[in-house]
PDB file of N, CA and C in Angstrom:
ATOM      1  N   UNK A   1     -40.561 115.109   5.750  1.00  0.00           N
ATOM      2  CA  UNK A   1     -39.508 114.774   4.824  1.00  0.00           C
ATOM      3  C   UNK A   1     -39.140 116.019   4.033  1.00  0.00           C
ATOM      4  N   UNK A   2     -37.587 116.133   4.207  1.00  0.00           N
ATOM      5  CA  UNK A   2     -36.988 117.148   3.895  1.00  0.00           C
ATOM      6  C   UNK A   2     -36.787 117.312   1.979  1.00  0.00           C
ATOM      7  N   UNK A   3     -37.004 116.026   1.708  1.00  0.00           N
ATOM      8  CA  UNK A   3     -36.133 115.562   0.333  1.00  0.00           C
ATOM      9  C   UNK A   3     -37.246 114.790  -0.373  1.00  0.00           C
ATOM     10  N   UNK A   4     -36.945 114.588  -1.894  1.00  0.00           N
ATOM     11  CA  UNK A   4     -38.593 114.379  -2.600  1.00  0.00           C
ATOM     12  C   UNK A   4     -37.987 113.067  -2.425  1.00  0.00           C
ATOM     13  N   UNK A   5     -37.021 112.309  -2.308  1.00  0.00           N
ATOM     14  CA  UNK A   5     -36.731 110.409  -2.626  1.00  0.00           C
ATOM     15  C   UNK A   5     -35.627 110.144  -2.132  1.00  0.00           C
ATOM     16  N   UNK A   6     -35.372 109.073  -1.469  1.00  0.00           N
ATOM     17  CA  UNK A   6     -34.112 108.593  -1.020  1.00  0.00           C
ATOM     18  C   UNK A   6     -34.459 107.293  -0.230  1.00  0.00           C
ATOM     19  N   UNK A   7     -33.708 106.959   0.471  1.00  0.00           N
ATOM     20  CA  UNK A   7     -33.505 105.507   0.986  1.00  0.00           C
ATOM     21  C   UNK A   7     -34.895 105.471   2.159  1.00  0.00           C
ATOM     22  N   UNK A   8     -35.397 104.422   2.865  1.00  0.00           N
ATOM     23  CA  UNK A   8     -36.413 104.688   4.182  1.00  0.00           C
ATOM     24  C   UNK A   8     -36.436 102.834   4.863  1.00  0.00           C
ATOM     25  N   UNK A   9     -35.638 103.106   5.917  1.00  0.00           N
ATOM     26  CA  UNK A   9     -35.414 101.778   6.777  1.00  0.00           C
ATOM     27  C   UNK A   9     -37.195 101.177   6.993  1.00  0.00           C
ATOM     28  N   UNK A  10     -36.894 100.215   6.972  1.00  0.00           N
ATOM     29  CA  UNK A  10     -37.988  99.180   7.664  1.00  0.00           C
ATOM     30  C   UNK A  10     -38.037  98.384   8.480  1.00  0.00           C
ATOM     31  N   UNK A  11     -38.860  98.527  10.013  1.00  0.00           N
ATOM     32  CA  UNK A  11     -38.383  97.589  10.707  1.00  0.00           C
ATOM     33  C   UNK A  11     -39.808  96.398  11.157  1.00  0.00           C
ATOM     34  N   UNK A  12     -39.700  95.557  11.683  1.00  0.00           N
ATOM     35  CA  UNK A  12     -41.060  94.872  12.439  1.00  0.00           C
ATOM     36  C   UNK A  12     -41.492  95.467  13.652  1.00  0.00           C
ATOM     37  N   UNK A  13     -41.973  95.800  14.796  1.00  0.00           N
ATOM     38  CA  UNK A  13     -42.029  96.065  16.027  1.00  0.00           C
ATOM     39  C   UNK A  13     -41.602  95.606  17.221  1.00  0.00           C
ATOM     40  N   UNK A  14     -41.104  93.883  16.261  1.00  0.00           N
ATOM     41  CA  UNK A  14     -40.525  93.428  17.368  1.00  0.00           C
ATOM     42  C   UNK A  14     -38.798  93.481  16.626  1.00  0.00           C
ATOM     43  N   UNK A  15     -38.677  93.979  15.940  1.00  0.00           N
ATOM     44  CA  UNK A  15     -36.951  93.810  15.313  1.00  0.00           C
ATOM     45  C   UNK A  15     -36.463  92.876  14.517  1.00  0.00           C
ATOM     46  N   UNK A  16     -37.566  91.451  14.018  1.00  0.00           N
ATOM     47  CA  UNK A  16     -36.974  90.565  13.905  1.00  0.00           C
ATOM     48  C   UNK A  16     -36.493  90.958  12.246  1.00  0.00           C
ATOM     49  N   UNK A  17     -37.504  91.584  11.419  1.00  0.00           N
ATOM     50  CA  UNK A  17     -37.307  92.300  10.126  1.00  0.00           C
ATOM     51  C   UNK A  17     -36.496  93.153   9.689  1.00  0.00           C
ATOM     52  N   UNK A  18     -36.016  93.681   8.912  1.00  0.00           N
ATOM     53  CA  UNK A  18     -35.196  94.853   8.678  1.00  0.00           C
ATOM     54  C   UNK A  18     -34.872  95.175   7.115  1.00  0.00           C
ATOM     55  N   UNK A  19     -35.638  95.833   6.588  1.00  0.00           N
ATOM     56  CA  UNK A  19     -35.116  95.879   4.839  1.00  0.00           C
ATOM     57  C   UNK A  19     -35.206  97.494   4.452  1.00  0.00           C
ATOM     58  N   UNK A  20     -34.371  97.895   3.974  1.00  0.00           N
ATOM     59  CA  UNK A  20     -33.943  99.505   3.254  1.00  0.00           C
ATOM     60  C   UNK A  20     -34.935  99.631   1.863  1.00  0.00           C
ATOM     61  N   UNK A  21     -35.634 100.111   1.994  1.00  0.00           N
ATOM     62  CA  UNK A  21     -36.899 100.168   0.755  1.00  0.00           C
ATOM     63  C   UNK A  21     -36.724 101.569   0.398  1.00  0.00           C
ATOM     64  N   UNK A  22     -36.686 102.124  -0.653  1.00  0.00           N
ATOM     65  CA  UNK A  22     -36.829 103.858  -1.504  1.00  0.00           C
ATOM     66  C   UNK A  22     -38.200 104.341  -1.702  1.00  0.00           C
ATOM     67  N   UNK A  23     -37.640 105.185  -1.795  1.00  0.00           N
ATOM     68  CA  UNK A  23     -39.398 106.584  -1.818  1.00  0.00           C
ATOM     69  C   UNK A  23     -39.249 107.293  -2.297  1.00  0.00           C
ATOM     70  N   UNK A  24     -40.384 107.813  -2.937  1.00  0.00           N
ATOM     71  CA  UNK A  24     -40.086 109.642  -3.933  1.00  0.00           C
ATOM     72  C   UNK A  24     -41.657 110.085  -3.368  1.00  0.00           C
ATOM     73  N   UNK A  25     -41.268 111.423  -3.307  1.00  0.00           N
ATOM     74  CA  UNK A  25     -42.342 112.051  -2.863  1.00  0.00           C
ATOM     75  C   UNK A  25     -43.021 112.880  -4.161  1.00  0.00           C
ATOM     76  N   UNK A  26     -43.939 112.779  -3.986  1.00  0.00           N
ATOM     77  CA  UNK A  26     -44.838 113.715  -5.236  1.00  0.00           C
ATOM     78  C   UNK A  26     -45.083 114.731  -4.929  1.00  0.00           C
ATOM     79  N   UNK A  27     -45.548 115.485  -6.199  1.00  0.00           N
ATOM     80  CA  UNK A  27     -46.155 116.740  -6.157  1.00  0.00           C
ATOM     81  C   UNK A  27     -46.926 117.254  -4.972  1.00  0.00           C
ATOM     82  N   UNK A  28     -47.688 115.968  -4.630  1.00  0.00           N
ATOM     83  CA  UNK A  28     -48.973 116.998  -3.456  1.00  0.00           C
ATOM     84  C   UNK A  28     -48.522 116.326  -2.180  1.00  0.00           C
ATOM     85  N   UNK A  29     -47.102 115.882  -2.379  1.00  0.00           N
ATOM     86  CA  UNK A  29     -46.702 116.054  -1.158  1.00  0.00           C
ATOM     87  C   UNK A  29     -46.459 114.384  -0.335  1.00  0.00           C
ATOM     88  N   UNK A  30     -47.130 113.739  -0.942  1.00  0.00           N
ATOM     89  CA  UNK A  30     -47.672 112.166  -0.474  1.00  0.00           C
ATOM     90  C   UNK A  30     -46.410 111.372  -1.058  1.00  0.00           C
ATOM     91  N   UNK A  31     -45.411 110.730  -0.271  1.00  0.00           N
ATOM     92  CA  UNK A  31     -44.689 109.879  -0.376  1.00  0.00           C
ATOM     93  C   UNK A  31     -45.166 108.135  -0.797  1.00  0.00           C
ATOM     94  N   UNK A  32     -44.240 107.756  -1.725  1.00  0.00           N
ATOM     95  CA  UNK A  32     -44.578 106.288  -2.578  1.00  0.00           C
ATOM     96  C   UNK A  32     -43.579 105.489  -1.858  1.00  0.00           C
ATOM     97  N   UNK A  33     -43.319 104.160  -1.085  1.00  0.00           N
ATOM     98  CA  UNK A  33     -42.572 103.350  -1.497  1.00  0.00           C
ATOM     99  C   UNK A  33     -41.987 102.726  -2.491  1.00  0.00           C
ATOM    100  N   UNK A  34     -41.280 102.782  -3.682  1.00  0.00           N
ATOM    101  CA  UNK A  34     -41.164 102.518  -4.646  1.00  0.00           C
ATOM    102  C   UNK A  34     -40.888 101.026  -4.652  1.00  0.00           C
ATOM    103  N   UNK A  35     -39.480 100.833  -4.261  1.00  0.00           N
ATOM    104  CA  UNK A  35     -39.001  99.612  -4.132  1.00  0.00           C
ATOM    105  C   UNK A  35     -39.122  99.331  -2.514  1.00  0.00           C
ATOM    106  N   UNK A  36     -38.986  97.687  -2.501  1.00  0.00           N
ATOM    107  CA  UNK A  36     -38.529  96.597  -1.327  1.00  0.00           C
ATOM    108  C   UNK A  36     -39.589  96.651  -0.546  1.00  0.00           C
ATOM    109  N   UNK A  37     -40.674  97.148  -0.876  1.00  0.00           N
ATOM    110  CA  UNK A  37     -42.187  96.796   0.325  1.00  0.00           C
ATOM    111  C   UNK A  37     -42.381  95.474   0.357  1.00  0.00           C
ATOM    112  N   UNK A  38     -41.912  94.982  -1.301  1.00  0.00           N
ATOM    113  CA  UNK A  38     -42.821  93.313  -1.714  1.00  0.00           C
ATOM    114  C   UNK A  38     -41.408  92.654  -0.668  1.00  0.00           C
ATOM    115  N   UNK A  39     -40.609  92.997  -0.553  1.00  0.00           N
ATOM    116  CA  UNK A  39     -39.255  91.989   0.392  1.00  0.00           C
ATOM    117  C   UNK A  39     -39.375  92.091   1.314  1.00  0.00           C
ATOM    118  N   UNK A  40     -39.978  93.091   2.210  1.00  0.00           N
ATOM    119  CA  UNK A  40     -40.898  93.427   3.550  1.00  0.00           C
ATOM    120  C   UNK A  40     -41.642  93.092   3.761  1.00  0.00           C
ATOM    121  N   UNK A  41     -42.757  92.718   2.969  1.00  0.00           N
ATOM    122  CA  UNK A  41     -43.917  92.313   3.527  1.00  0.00           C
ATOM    123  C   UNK A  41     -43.681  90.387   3.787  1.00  0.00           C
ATOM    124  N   UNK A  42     -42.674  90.134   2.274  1.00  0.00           N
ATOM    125  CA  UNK A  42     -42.551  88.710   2.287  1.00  0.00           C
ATOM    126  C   UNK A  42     -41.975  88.363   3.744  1.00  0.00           C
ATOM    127  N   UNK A  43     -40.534  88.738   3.700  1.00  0.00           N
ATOM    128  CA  UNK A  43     -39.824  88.225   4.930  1.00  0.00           C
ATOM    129  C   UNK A  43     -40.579  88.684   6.308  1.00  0.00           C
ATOM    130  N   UNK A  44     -41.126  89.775   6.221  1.00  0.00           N
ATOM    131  CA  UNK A  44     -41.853  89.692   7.783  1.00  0.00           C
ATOM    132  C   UNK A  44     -42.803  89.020   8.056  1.00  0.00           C
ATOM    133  N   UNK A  45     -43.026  87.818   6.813  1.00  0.00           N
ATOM    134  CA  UNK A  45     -44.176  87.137   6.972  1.00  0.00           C
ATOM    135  C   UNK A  45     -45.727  87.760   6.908  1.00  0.00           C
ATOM    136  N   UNK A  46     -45.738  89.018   6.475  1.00  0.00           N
ATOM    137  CA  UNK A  46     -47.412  89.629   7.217  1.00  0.00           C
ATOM    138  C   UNK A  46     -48.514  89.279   6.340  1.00  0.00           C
ATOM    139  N   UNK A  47     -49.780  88.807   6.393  1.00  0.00           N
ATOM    140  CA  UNK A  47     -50.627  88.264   6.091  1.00  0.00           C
ATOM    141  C   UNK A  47     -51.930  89.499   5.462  1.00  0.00           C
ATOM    142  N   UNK A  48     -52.245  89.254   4.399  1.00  0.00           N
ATOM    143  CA  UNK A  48     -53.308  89.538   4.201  1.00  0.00           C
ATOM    144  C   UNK A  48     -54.470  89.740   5.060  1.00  0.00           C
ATOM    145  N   UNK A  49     -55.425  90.659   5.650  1.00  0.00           N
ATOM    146  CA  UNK A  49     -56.557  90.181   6.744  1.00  0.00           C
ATOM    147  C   UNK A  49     -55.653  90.879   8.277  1.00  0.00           C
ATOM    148  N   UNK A  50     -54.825  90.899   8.318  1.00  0.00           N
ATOM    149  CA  UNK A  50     -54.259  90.978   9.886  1.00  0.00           C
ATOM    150  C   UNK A  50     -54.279  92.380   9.881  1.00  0.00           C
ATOM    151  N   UNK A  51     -54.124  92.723  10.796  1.00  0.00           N
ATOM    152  CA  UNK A  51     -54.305  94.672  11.054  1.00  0.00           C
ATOM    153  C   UNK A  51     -52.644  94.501  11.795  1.00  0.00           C
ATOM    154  N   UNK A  52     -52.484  95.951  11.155  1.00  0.00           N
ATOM    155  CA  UNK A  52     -50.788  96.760  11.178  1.00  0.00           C
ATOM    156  C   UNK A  52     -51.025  98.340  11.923  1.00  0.00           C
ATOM    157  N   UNK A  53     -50.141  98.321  12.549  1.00  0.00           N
ATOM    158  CA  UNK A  53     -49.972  99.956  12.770  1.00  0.00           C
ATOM    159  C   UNK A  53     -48.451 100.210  12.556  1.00  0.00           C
ATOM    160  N   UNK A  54     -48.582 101.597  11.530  1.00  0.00           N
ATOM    161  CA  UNK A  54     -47.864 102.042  10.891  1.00  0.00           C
ATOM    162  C   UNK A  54     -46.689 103.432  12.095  1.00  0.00           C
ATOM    163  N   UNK A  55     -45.563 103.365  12.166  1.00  0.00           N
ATOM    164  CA  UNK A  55     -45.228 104.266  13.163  1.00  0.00           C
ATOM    165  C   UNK A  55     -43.880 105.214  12.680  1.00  0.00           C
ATOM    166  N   UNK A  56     -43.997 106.179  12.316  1.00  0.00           N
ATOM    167  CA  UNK A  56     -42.381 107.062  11.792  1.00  0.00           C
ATOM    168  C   UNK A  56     -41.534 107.410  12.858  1.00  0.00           C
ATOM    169  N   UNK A  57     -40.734 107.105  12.876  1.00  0.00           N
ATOM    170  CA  UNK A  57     -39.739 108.014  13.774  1.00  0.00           C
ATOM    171  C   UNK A  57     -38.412 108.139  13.343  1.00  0.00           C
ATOM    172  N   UNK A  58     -38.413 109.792  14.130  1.00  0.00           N
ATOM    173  CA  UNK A  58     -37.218 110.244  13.260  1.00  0.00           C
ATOM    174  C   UNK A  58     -35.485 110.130  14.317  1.00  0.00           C
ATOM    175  N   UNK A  59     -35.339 109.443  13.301  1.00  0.00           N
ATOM    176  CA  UNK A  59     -33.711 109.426  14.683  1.00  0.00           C
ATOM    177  C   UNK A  59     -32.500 110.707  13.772  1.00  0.00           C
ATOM    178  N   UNK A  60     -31.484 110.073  14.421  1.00  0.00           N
ATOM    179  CA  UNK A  60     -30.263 110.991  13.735  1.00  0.00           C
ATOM    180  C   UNK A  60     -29.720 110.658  12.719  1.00  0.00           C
ATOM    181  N   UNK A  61     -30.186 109.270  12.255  1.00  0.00           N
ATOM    182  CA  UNK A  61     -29.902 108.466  10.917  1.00  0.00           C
ATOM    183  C   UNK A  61     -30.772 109.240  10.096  1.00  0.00           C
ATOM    184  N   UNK A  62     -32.154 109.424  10.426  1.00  0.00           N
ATOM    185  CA  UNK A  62     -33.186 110.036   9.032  1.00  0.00           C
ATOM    186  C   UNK A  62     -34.640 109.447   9.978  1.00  0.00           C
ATOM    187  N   UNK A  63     -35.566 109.336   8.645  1.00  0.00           N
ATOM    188  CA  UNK A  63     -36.982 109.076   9.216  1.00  0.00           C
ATOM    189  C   UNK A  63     -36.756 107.320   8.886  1.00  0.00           C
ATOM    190  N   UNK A  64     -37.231 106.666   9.844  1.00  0.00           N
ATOM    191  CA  UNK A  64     -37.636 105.046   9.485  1.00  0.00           C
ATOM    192  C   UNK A  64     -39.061 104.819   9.913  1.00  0.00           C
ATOM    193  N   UNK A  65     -39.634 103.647   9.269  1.00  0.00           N
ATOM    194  CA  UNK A  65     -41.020 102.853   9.340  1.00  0.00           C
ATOM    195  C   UNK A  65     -40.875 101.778  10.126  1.00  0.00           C
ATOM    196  N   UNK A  66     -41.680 102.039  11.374  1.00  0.00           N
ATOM    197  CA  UNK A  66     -41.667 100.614  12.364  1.00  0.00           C
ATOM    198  C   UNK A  66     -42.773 100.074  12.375  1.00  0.00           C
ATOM    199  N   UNK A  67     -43.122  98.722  11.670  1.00  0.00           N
ATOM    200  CA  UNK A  67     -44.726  97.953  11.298  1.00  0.00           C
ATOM    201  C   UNK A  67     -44.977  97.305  12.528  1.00  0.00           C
ATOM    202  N   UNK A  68     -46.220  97.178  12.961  1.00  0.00           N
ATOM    203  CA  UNK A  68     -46.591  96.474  14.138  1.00  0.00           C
ATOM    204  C   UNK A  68     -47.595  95.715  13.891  1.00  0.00           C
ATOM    205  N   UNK A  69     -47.939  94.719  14.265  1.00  0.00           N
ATOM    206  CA  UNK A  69     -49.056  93.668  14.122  1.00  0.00           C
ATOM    207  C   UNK A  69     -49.429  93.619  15.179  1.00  0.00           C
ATOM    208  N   UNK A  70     -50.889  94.290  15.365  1.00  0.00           N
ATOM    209  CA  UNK A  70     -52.213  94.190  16.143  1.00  0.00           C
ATOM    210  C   UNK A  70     -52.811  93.235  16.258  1.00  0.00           C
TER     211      UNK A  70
END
């Protein structure tokens, strides 16, 4: 990440999810979700206890987060 905060797509792994959540990056470098994780996690349904893999990829739009349930 080029930029300390700005917008960061969210998707499910299978597509059914989709919410635009913000980020600022800190000092040592480590990026925060600020907002819309809690509207992500709600609507994708994901459960406490269940294991996720986390995946970045960068398209020509910017960097997005694709969540997967293991």
């Amino acid at each position: 990440m080029y930029v300390d905060h700005g917008e960061l797509p969210i998707t499910t792994g299978d597509r059914t999810t989709a919410v635009t959540t913000r980020f600022m990056k800190g000092v040592d470098k480590r990026a925060t979700i600020t907002k819309g994780w809690s509207d992500f996690f709600r609507q994708a349904q994901m459960k406490k206890g269940q294991a996720y893999a986390f995946g970045f990829k960068c398209t020509s739009k910017g960097l997005r987060l694709i969540v997967y349930s293991i």
